[in-house]
Protein backbone atom coordinates (compact mmCIF):
# COMPACT_ATOMS: atom_id res chain seq x y z
CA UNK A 1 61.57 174.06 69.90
CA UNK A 2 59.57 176.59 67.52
CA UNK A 3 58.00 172.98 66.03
CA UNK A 4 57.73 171.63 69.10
CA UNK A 5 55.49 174.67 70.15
CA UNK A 6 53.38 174.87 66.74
CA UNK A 7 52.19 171.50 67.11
CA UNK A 8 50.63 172.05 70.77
CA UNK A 9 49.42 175.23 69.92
CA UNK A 10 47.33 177.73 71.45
CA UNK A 11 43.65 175.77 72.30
CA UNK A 12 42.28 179.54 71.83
CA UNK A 13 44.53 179.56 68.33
CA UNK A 14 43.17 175.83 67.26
CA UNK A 15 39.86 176.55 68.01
CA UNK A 16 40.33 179.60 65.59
CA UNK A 17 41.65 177.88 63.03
CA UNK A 18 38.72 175.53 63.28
CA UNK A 19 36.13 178.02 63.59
CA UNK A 20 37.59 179.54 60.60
CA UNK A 21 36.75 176.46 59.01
CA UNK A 22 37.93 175.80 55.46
CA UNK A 23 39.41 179.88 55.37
CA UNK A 24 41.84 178.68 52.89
CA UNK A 25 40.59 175.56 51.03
CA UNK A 26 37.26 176.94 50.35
CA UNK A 27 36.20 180.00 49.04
CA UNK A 28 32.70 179.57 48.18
CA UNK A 29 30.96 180.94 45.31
CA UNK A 30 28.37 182.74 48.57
CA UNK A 31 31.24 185.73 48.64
CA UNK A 32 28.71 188.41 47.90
CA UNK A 33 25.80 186.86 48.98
CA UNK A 34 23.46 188.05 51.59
CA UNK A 35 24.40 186.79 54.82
CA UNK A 36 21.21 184.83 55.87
CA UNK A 37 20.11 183.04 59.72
CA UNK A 38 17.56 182.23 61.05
CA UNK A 39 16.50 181.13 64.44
CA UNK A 40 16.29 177.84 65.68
CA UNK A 41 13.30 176.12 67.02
CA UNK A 42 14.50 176.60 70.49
CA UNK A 43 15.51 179.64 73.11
CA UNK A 44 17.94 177.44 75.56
CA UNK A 45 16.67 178.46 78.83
CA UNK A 46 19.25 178.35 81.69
CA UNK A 47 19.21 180.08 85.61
CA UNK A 48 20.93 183.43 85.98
CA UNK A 49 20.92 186.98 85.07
CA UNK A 50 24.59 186.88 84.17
CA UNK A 51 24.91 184.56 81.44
CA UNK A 52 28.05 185.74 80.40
CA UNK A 53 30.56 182.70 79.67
CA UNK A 54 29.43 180.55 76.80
CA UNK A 55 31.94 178.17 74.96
CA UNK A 56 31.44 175.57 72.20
CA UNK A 57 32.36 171.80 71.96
CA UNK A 58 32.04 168.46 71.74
CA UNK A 59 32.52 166.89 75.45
CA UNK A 60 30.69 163.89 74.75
CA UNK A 61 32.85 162.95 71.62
CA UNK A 62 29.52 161.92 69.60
CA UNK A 63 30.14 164.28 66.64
CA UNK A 64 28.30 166.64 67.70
CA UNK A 65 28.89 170.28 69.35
CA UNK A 66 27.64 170.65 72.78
CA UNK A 67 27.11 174.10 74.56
CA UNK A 68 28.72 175.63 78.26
CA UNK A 69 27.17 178.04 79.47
CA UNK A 70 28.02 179.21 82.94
CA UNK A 71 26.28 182.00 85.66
CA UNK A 72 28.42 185.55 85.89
CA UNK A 73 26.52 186.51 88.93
CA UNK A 74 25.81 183.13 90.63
CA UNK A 75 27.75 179.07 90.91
CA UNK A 76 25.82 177.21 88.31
CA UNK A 77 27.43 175.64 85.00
CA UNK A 78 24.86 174.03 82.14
CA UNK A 79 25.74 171.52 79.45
CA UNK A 80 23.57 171.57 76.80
CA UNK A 81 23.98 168.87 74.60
CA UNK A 82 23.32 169.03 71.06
CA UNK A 83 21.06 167.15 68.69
CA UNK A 84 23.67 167.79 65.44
CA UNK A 85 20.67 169.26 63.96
CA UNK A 86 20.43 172.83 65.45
CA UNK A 87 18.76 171.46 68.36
CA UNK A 88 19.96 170.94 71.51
CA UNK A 89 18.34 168.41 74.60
CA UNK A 90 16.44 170.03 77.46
CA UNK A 91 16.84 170.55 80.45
CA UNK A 92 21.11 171.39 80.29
CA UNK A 93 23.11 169.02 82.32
CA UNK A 94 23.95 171.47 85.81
CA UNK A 95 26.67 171.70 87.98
CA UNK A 96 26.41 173.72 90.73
CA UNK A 97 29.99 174.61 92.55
CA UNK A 98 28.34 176.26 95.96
CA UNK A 99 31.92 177.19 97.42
CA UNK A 100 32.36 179.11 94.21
CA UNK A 101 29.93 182.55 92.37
CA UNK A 102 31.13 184.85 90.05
CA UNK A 103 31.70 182.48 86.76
CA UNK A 104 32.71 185.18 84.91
CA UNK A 105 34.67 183.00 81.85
CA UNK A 106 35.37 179.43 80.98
CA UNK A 107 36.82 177.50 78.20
CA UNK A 108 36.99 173.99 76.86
CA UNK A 109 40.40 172.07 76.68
CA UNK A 110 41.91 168.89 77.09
CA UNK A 111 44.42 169.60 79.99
CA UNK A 112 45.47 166.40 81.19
CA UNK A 113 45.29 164.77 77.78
CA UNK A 114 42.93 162.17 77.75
CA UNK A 115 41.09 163.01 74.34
CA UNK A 116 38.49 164.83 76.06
CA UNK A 117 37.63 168.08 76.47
CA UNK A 118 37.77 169.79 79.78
CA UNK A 119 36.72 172.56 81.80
CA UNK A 120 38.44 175.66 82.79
CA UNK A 121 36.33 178.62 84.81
CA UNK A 122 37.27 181.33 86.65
CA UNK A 123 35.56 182.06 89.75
CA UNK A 124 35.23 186.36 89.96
CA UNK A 125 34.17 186.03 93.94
CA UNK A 126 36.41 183.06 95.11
CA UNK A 127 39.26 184.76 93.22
CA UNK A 128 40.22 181.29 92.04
CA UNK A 129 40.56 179.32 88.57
CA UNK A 130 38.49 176.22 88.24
CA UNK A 131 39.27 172.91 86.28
CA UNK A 132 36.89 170.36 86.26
CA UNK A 133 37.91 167.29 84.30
CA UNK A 134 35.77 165.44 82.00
CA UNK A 135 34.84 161.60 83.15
CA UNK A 136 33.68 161.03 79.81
CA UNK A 137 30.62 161.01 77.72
CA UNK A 138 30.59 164.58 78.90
CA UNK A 139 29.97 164.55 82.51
CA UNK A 140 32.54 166.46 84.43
CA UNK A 141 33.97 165.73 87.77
CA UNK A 142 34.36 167.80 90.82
CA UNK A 143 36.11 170.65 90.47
CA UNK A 144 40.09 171.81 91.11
CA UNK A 145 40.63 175.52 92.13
CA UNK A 146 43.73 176.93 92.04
CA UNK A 147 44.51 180.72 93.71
CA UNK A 148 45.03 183.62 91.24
CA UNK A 149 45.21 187.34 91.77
CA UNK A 150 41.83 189.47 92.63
CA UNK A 151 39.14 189.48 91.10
CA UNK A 152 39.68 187.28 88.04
CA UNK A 153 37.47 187.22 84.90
CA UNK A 154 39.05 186.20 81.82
CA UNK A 155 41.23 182.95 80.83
CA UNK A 156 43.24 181.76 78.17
CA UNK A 157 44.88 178.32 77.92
CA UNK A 158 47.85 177.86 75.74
CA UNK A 159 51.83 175.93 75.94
CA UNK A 160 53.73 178.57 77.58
CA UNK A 161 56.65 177.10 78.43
CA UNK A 162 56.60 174.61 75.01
CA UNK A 163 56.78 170.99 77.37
CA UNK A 164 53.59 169.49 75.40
CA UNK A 165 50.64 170.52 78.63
CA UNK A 166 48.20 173.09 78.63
CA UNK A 167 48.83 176.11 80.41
CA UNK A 168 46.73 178.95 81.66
CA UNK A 169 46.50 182.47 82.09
CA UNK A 170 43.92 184.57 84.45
CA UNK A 171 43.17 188.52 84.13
CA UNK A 172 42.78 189.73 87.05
CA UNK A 173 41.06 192.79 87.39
CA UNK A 174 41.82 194.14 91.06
CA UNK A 175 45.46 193.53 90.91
CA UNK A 176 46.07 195.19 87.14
CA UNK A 177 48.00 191.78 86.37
CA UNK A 178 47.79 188.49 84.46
CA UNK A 179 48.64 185.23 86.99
CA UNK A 180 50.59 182.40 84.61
CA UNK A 181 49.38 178.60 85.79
CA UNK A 182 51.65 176.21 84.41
CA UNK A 183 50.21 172.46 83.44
CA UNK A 184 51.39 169.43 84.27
CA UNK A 185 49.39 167.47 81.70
CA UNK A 186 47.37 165.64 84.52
CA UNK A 187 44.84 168.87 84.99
CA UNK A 188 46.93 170.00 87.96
CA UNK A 189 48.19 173.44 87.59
CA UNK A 190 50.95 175.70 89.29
CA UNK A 191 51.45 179.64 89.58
CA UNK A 192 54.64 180.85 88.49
CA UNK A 193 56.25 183.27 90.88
CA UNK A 194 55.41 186.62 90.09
CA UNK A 195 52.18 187.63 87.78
CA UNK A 196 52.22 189.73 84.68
CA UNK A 197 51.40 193.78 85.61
CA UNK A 198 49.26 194.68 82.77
CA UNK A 199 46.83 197.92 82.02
CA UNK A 200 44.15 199.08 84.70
CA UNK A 201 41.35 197.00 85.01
CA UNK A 202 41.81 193.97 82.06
CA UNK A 203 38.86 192.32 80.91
CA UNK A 204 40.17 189.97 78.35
CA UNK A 205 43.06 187.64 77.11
CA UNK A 206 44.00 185.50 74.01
CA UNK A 207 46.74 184.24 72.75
CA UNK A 208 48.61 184.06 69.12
CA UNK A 209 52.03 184.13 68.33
CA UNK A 210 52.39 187.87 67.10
CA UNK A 211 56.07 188.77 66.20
CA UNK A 212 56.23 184.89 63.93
CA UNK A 213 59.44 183.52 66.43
CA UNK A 214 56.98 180.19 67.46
CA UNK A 215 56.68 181.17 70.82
CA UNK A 216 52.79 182.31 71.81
CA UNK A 217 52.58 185.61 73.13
CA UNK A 218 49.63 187.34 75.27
CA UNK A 219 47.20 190.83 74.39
CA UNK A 220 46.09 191.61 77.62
CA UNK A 221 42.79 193.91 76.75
CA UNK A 222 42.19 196.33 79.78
CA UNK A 223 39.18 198.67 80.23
CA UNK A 224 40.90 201.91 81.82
CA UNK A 225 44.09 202.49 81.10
CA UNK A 226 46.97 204.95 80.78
CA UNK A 227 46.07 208.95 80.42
CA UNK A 228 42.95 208.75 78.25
CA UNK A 229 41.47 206.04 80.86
CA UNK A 230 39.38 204.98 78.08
CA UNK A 231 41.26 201.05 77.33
CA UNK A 232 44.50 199.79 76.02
CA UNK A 233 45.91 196.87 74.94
CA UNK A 234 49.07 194.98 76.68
CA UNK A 235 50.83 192.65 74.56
CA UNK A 236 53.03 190.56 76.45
CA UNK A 237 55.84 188.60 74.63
CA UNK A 238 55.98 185.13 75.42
CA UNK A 239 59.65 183.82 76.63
CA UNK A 240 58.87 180.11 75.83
CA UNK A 241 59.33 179.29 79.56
CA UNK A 242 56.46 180.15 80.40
CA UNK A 243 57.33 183.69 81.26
CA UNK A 244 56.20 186.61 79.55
CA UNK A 245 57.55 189.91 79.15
CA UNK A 246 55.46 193.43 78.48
CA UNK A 247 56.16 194.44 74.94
CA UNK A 248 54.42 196.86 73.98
CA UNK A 249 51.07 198.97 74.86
CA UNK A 250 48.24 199.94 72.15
CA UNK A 251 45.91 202.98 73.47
CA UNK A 252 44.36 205.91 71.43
CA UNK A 253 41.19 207.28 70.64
CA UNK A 254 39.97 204.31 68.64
CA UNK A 255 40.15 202.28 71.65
CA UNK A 256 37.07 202.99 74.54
CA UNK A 257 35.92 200.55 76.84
CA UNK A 258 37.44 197.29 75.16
CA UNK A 259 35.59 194.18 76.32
CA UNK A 260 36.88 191.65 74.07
CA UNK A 261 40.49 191.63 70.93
CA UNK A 262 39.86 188.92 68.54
CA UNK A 263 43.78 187.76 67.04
CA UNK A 264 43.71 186.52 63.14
CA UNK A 265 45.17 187.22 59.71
CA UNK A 266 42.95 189.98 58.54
CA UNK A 267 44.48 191.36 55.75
CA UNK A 268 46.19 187.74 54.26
CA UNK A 269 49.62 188.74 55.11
CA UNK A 270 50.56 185.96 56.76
CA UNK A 271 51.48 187.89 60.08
CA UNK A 272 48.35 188.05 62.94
CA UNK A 273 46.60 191.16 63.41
CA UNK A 274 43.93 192.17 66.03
CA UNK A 275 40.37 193.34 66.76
CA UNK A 276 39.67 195.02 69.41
CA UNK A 277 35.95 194.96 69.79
CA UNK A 278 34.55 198.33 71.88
CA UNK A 279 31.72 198.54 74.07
CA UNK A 280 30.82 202.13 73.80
CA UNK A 281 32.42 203.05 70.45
CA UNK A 282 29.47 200.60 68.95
CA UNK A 283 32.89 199.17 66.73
CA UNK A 284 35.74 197.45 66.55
CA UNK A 285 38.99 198.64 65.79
CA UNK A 286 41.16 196.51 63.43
CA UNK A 287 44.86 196.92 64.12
CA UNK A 288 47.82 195.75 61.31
CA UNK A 289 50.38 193.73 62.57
CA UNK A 290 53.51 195.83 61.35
CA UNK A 291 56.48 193.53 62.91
CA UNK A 292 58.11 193.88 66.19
CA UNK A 293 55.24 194.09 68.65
CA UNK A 294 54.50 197.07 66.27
CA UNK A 295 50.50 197.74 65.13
CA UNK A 296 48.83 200.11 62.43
CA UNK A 297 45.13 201.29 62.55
CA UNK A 298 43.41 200.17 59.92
CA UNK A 299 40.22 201.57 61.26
CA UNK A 300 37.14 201.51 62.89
CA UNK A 301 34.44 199.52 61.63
CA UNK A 302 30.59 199.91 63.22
CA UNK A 303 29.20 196.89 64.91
CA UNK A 304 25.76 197.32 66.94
CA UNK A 305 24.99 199.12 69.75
CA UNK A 306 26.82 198.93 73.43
CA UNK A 307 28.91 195.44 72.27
CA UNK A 308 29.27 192.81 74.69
CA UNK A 309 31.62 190.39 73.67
CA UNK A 310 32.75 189.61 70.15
CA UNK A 311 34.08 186.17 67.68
CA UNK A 312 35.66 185.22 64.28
CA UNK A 313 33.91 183.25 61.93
CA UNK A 314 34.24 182.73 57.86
CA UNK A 315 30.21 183.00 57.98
CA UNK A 316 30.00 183.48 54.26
CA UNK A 317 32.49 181.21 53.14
CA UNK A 318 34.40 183.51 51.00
CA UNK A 319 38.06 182.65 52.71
CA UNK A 320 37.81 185.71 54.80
CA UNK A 321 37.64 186.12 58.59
CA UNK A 322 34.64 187.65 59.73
CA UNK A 323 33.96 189.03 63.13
CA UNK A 324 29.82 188.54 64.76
CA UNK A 325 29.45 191.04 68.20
CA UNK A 326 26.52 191.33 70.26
CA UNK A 327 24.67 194.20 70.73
CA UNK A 328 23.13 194.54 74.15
CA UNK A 329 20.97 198.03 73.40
CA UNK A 330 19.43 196.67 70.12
CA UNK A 331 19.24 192.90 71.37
CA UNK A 332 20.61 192.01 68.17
CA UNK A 333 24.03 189.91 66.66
CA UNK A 334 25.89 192.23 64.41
CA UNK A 335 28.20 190.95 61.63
CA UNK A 336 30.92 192.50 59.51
CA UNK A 337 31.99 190.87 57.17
CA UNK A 338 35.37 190.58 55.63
CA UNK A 339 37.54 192.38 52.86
CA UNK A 340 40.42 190.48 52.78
CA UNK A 341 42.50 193.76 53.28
CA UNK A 342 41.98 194.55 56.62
CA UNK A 343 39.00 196.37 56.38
CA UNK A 344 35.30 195.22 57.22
CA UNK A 345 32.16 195.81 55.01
CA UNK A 346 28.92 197.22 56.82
CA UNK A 347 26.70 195.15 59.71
CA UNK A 348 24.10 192.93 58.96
CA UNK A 349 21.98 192.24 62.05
CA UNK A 350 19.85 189.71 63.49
CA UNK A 351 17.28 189.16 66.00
CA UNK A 352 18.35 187.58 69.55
CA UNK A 353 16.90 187.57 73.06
CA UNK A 354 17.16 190.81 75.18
CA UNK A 355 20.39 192.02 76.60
CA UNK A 356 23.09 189.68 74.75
CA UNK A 357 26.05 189.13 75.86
CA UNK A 358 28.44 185.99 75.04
CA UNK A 359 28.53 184.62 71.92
CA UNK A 360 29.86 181.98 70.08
CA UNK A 361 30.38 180.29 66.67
CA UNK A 362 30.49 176.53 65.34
CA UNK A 363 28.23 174.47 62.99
CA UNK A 364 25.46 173.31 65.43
CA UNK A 365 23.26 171.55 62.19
CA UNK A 366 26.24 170.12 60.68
CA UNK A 367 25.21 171.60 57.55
CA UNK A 368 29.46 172.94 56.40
CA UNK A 369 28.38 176.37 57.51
CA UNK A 370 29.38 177.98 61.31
CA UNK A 371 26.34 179.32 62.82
CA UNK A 372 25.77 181.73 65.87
CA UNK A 373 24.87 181.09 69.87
CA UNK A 374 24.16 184.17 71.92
CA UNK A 375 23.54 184.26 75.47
CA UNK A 376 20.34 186.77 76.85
CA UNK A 377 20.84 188.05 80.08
CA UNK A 378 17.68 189.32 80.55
CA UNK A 379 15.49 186.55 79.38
CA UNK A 380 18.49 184.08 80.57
CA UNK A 381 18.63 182.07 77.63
CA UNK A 382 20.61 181.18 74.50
CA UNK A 383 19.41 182.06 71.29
CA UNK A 384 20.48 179.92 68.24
CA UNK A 385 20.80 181.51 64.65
CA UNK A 386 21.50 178.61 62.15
CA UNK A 387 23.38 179.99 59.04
CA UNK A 388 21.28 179.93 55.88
CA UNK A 389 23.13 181.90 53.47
CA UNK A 390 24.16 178.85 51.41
CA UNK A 391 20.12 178.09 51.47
CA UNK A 392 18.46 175.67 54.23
CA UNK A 393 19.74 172.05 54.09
CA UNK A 394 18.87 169.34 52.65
CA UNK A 395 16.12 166.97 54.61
CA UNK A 396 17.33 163.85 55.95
CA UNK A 397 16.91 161.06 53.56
CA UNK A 398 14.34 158.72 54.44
CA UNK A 399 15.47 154.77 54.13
CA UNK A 400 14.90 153.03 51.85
CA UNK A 401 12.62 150.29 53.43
CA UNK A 402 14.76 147.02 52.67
CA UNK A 403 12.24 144.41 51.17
CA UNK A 404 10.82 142.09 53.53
CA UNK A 405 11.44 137.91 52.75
CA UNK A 406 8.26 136.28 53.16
CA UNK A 407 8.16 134.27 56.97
CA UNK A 408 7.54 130.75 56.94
CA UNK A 409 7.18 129.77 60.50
CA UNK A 410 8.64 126.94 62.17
CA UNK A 411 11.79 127.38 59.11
CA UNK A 412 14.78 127.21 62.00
CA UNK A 413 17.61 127.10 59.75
CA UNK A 414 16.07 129.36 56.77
CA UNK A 415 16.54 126.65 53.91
CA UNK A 416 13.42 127.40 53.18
CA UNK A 417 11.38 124.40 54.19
CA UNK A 418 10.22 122.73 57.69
CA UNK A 419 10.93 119.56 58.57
CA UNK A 420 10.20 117.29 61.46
CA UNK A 421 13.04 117.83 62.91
CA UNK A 422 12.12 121.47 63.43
CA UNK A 423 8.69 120.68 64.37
CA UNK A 424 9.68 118.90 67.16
CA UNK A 425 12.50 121.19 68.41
CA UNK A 426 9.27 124.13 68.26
CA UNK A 427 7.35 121.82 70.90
CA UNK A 428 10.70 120.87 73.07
CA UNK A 429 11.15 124.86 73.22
CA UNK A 430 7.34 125.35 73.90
CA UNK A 431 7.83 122.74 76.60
CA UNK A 432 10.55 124.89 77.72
CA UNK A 433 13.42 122.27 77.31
CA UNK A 434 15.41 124.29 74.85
CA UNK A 435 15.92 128.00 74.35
CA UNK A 436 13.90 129.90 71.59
CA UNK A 437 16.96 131.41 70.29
CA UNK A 438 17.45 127.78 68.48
CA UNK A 439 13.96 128.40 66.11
CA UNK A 440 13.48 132.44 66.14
CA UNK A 441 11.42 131.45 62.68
CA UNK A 442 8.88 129.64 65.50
CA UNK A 443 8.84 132.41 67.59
CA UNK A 444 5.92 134.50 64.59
CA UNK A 445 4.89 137.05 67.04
CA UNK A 446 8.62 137.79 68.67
CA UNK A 447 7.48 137.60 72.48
CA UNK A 448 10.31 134.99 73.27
CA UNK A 449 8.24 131.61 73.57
CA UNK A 450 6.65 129.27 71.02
CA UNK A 451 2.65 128.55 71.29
CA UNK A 452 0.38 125.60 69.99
CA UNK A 453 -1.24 128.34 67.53
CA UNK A 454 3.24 128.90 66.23
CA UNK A 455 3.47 125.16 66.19
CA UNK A 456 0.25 124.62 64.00
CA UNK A 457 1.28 127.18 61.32
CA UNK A 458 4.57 125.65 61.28
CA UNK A 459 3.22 122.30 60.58
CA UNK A 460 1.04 123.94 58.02
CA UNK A 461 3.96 125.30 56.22
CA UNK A 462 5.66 121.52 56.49
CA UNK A 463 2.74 120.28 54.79
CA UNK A 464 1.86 123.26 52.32
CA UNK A 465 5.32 124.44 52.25
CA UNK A 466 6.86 127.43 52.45
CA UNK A 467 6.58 130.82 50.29
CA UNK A 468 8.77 131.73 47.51
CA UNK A 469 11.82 133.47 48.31
């Protein structure tokens, strides 16, 4: 069943791995070099002071990562569909779910396995989970809520019980607990009987198989729990039934109001170890996976000020994750980048609107390296940074023009003369008894009908004949 399990995955642990990009096949000759990005032509603009749910995708299957952006304060979800050049088309796409505010997370997943990916939102104010299935071409359909516990505002979609559909989990932050929707592979989805009690107040899920058995387990990331009251980490071992048990907690002074744990293999290991990124530490704490549920600080490694939300990305290429935060005091993007050991170098930080808060990584330009999107709450937009630190990308070629054969009007079958044959078909077309598509060599001027000026330079060309080809 472990195989069975590994091949579904984790959508949060695939889109990882592919964010990661070529982690492990590619370690680029860039591993020292300045991290470099620079902003794209455009700020995204988008309704709502709360833009605090942004994924990355391709919904409309064209090659081409799209953005989701959705309103943490309000009903409205955008689709901004992009160019494959750094550039995305204005105005976004909008949904607006009026029976529904408070879209405090989303993600993007095939659940009822049609090839395309879907949409999964949880609705803070309705206290509901939201699926909205993609009709193609990226438009989605109307959406599916299913109950959770109070006050939801995180998700994470994964196999939990190993049968080959997408699950989901939902934090829910007035009941202390995680609610487990199991899939049924057609985008419906059912609660299992009793949610997950995890720390006070959780913010944040993800999923990764921790202790290696195949089965993907949960780190519930709350904000105020146990004595110190300052944030914790649940992890919750994963049953394979789609049950999860608590395993272990995390909590200590390098750990203060968590708002996001990043999973990956840090220090090359093989095992998965964890970030936790912290809002008012202005860091994130990396923790060793020891075996057995068990974790090691490795330490704490500054970020930028007052973090919002965090994500992995190999943004220099050199086979090592990375980690990019925003920094909603400095209204910048921090990134650390990388040791290989466990450890993180220091920040390098960039430019983004005012107040950031979600953020996320993929290769918008399509250029091999992962670049940055950032939402702005205050300005409520998205700000682009396109990765330059392998140097700007080539230009487009421009065609070669192919060379043009020389016309010869009133030639219908292109042997390179004109007969009277074809003279007389040009004046039965012009007399509208047959179709032009029968002489398009009549038809000089391509406006779908043959003149007496077409008919004379075709008879000109039967006389004079026709130029060398």
């Amino acid at each position: 069943m472990a195989d069975r399990n590994t091949g579904v995955a984790s959508v949060a642990w695939v889109i990882g791995v592919m964010v990661l990009g070529t982690v492990s096949c590619v370690a680029s000759t860039q591993a020292h070099a300045e991290l470099v990005f620079e902003p794209s032509s455009q700020e995204l603009a988008f309704p709502g002071a709360a833009l605090q749910a942004l994924a990355a995708g391709d919904v409309d299957r064209d090659g081409k990562v799209d953005l989701v952006v959705a309103d943490g304060d309000g009903d409205m979800v955008g689709v901004f569909f992009g160019n494959g050049d750094g550039t995305f088309l204005e105005p976004a796409s909008s949904y607006e779910l009026t029976d529904f505010a408070g879209l405090r997370a989303l993600e993007l997943a095939d659940v009822n396995r049609d090839g395309n990916l879907d949409l999964v939102v949880v609705s803070e104010v309705s206290n509901v989970v939201l699926v909205m299935l993609n009709q193609g071409a990226g438009v989605f359909g109307r959406e599916r809520d299913f109950p959770v516990g109070g006050g939801p505002v995180a998700v994470a979609v994964g196999d939990w019980n190993r049968d080959g559909a997408l699950d989901l989990a939902v934090a829910n932050d007035l009941d202390d607990n995680v609610t487990i929707l199991l899939g049924d592979g057609t985008g419906n989805f059912n609660p299992t009987a009793t949610p997950v009690p995890v720390g006070s107040g959780p913010v944040a899920l993800t999923s990764a198989d921790l202790d290696g058995d195949g089965i993907l387990d949960l780190v519930a990331t709350s904000a105020t729990s146990g004595e110190l009251s300052v944030g914790s980490l649940f992890l919750l071992r994963g049953l394979g039934t789609g049950q999860f048990a608590f395993a272990r907690e995390l909590q200590g002074e390098y750990i203060d109001t968590p708002v996001a744990s990043l999973v990956a293999d840090f220090d090359g290991d093989g095992d998965v170890d964890i970030a936790v990124v912290n809002q008012d530490l202005d860091d994130v704490a990396v923790l060793r996976n020891a075996g057995g549920f068990a974790f090691e600080l490795v330490g704490n490694f500054p970020v930028a000020s007052q973090l919002n939300g965090g994500v992995l990305g190999d943004f220099d290429r050199d086979g090592h994750a990375d980690i990019a935060c925003t920094g909603e005091f400095e209204d910048k993007v921090g990134i650390i980048r990388g040791q290989g050991d466990g450890s993180f170098g220091a920040p390098t930080l960039f430019d983004v609107g005012p107040a950031p808060a979600a953020i996320v990584a993929a290769d918008f330009d399509r250029d091999g390296w992962l670049d940055i999107a950032a939402t702005s709450q205050d300005a409520e937009t998205i700000s682009v940074l396109l990765n330059r630190t392998g140097g700007a990308p080539p230009p487009t070629p421009t065609p070669t023009p192919t060379p043009q054969v020389p016309s010869c009007s009133g030639d219908c079958n292109g042997d390179g003369s004109v007969t009277i044959d074809e003279l007389v078909r040009m004046v039965n077309i012009a007399l509208g008894l047959r179709p032009v598509t029968e002489c398009l060599a009549g038809d000089e001027n391509g406006d779908e009908s043959i003149t007496i000026d077409e008919i004379i330079k075709a008879v000109n060309r039967a006389l004079g004949g026709c130029p060398n080809r």
